[in-house]
N, C-alpha and C. Protein backbone atom coordinates (compact mmCIF):
# COMPACT_ATOMS: atom_id res chain seq x y z
N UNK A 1 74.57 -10.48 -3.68
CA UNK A 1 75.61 -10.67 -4.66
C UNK A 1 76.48 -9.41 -4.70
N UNK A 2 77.40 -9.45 -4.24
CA UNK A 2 78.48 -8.66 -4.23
C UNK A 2 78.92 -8.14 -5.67
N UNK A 3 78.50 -6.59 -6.00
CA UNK A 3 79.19 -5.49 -7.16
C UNK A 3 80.34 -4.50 -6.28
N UNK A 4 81.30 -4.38 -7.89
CA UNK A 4 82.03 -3.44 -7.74
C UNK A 4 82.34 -2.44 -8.79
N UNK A 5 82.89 -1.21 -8.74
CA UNK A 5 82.83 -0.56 -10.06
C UNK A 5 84.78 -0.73 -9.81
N UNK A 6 85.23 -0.79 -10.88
CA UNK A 6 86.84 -0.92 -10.76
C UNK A 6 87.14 0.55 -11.80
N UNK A 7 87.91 1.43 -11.30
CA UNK A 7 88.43 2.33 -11.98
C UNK A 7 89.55 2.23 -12.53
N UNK A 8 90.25 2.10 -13.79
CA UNK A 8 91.11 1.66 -14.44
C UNK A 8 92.13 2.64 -15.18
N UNK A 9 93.56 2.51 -15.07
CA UNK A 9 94.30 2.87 -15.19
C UNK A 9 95.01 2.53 -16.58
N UNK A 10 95.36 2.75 -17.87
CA UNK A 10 95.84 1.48 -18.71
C UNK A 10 96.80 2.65 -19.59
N UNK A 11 98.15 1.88 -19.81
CA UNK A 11 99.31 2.82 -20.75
C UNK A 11 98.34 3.23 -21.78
N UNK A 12 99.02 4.15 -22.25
CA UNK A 12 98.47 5.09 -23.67
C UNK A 12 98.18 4.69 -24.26
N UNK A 13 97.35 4.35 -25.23
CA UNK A 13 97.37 3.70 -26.44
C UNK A 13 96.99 2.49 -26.32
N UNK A 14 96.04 2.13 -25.46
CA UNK A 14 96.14 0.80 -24.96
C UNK A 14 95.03 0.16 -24.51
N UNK A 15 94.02 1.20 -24.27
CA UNK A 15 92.47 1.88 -23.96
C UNK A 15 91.56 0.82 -25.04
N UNK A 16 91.69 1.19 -25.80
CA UNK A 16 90.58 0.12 -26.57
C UNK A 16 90.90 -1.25 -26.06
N UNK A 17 91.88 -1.85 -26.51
CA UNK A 17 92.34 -3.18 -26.06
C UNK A 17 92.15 -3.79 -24.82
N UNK A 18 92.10 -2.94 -24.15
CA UNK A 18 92.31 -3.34 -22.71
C UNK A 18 90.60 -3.39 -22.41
N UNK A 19 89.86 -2.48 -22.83
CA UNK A 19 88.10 -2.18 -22.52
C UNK A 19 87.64 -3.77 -23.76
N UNK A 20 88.32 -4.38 -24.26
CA UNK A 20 87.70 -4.84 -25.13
C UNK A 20 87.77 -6.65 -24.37
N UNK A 21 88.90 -6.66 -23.73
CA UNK A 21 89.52 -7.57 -23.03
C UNK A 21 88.59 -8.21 -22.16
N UNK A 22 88.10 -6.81 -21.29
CA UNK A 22 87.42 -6.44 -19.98
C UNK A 22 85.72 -7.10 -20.01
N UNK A 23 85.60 -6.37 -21.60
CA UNK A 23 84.42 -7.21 -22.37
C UNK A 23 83.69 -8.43 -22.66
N UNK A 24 85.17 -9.07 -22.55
CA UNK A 24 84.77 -10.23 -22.60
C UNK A 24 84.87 -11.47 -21.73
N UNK A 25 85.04 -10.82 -20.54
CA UNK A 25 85.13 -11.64 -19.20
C UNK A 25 83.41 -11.60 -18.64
N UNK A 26 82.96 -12.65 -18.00
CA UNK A 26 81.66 -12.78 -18.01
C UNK A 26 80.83 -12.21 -17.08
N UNK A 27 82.22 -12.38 -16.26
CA UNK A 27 81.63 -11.53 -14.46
C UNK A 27 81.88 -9.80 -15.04
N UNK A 28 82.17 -9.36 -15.53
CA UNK A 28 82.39 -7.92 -15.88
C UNK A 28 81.27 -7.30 -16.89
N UNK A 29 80.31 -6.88 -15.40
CA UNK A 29 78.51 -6.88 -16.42
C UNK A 29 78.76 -5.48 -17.50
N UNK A 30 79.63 -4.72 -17.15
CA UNK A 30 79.68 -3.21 -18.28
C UNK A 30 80.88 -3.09 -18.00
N UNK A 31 81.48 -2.32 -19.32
CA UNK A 31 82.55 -1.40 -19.02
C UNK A 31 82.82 -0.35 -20.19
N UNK A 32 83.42 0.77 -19.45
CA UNK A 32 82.68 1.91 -20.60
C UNK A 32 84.86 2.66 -20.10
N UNK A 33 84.92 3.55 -21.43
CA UNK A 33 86.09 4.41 -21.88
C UNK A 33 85.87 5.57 -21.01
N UNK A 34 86.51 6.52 -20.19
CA UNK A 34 86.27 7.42 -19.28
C UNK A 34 86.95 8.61 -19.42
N UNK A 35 87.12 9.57 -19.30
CA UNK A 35 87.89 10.76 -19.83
C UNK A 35 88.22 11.53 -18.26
N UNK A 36 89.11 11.87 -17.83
CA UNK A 36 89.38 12.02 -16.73
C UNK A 36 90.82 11.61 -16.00
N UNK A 37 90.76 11.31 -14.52
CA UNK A 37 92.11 10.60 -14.06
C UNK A 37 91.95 9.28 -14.33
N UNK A 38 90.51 8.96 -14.75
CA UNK A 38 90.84 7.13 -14.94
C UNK A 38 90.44 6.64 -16.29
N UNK A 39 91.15 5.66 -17.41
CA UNK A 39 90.78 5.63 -18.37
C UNK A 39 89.93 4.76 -18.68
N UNK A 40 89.19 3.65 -17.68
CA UNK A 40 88.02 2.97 -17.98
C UNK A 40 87.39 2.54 -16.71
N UNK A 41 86.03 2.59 -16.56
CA UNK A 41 85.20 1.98 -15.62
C UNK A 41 84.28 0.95 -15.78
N UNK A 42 85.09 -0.55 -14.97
CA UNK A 42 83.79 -1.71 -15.02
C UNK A 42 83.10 -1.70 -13.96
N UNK A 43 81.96 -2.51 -14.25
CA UNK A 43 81.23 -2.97 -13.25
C UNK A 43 81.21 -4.47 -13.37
N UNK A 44 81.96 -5.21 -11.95
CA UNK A 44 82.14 -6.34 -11.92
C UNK A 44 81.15 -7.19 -10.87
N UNK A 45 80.31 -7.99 -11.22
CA UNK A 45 79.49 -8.87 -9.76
C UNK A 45 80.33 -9.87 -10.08
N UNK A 46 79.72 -10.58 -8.84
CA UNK A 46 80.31 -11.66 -7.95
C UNK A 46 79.63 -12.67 -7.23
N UNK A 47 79.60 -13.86 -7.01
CA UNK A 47 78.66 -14.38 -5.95
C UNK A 47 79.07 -13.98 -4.25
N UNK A 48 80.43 -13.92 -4.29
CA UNK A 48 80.83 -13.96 -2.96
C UNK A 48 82.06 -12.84 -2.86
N UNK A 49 82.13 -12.17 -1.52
CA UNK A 49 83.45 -10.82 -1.39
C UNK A 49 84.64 -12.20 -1.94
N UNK A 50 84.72 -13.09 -1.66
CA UNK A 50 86.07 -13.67 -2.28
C UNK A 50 86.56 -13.35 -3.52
N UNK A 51 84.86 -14.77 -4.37
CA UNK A 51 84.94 -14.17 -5.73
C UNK A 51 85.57 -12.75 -6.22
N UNK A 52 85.01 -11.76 -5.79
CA UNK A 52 84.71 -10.34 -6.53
C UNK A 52 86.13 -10.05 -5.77
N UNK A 53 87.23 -10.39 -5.10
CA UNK A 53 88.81 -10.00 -4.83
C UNK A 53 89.69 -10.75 -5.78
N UNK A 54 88.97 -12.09 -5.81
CA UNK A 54 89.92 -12.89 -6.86
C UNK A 54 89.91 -12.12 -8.50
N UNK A 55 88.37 -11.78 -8.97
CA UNK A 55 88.17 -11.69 -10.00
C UNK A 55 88.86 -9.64 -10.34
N UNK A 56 89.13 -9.28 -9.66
CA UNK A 56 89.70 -7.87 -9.54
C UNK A 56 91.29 -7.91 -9.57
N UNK A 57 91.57 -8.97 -8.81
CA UNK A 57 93.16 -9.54 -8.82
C UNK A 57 94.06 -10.64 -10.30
N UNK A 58 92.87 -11.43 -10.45
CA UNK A 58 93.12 -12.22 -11.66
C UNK A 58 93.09 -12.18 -12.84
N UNK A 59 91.73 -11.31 -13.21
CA UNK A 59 90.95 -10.62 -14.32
C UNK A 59 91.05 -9.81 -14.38
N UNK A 60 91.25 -8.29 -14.07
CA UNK A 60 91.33 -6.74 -14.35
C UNK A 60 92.84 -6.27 -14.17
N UNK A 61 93.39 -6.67 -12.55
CA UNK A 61 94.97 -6.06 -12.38
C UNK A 61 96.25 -6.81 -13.19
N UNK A 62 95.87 -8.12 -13.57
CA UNK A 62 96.85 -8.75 -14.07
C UNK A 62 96.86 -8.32 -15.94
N UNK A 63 95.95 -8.06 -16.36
CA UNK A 63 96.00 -7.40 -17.77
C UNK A 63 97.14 -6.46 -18.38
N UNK A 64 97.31 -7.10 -19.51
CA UNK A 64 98.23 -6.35 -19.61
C UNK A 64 98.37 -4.98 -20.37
N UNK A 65 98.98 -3.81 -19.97
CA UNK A 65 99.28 -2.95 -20.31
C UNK A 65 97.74 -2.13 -19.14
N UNK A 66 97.64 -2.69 -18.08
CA UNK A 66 96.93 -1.94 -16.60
C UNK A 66 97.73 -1.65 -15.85
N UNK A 67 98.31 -0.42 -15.47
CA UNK A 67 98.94 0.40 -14.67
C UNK A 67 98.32 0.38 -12.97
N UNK A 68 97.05 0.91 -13.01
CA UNK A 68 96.64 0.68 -11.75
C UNK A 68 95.04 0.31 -11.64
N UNK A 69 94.52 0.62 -10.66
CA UNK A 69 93.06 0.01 -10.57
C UNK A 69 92.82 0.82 -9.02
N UNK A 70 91.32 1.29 -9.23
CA UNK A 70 91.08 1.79 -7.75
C UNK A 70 89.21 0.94 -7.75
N UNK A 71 89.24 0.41 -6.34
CA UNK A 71 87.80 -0.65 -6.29
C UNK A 71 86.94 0.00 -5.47
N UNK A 72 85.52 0.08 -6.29
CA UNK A 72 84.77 0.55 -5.17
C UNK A 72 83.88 -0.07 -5.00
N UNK A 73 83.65 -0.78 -3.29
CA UNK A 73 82.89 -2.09 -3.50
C UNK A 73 80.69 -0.94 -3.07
N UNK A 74 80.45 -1.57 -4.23
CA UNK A 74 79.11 -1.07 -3.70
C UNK A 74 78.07 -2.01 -2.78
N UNK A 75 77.60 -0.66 -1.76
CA UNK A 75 76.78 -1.27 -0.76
C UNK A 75 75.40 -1.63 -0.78
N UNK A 76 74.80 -0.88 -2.22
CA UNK A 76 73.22 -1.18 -2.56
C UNK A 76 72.99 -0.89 -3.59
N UNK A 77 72.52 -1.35 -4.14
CA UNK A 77 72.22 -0.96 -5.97
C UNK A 77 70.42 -0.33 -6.20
């Protein structure tokens, strides 16, 4: 089963809302507030590499007030 951690980008002020959003999508097993260059990190599974491109493209980048997103697909847990 295909995980990824998505590093998240989101306008100012915008951080709660957006982590709360993220929350409540089903495939998005955690996601935590980050202090740094990125302002939130999920961890998203998947059944399949499709799934887990669709659900990064449909569900996380299309949100609104997400600037950018960087994916890191993990190879072993």
């Amino acid at each position: 089963m295909p995980r990824a951690f998505v590093l998240i980008n989101v306008e100012s002020g915008f951080e709660d809302t957006v982590l709360q959003k993220l929350r409540s999508v089903p495939s998005i097993e955690e996601a935590y507030f980050s202090y740094g260059v990125y302002d939130i990190i999920a961890k998203i599974k998947a059944e399949t590499m499709d799934q887990l491109k669709e659900m990064v493209t449909n569900k996380v980048r299309s949100l609104s007030k997400v600037r950018s997103t960087l994916t890191l697909i993990m190879m072993e847990e």
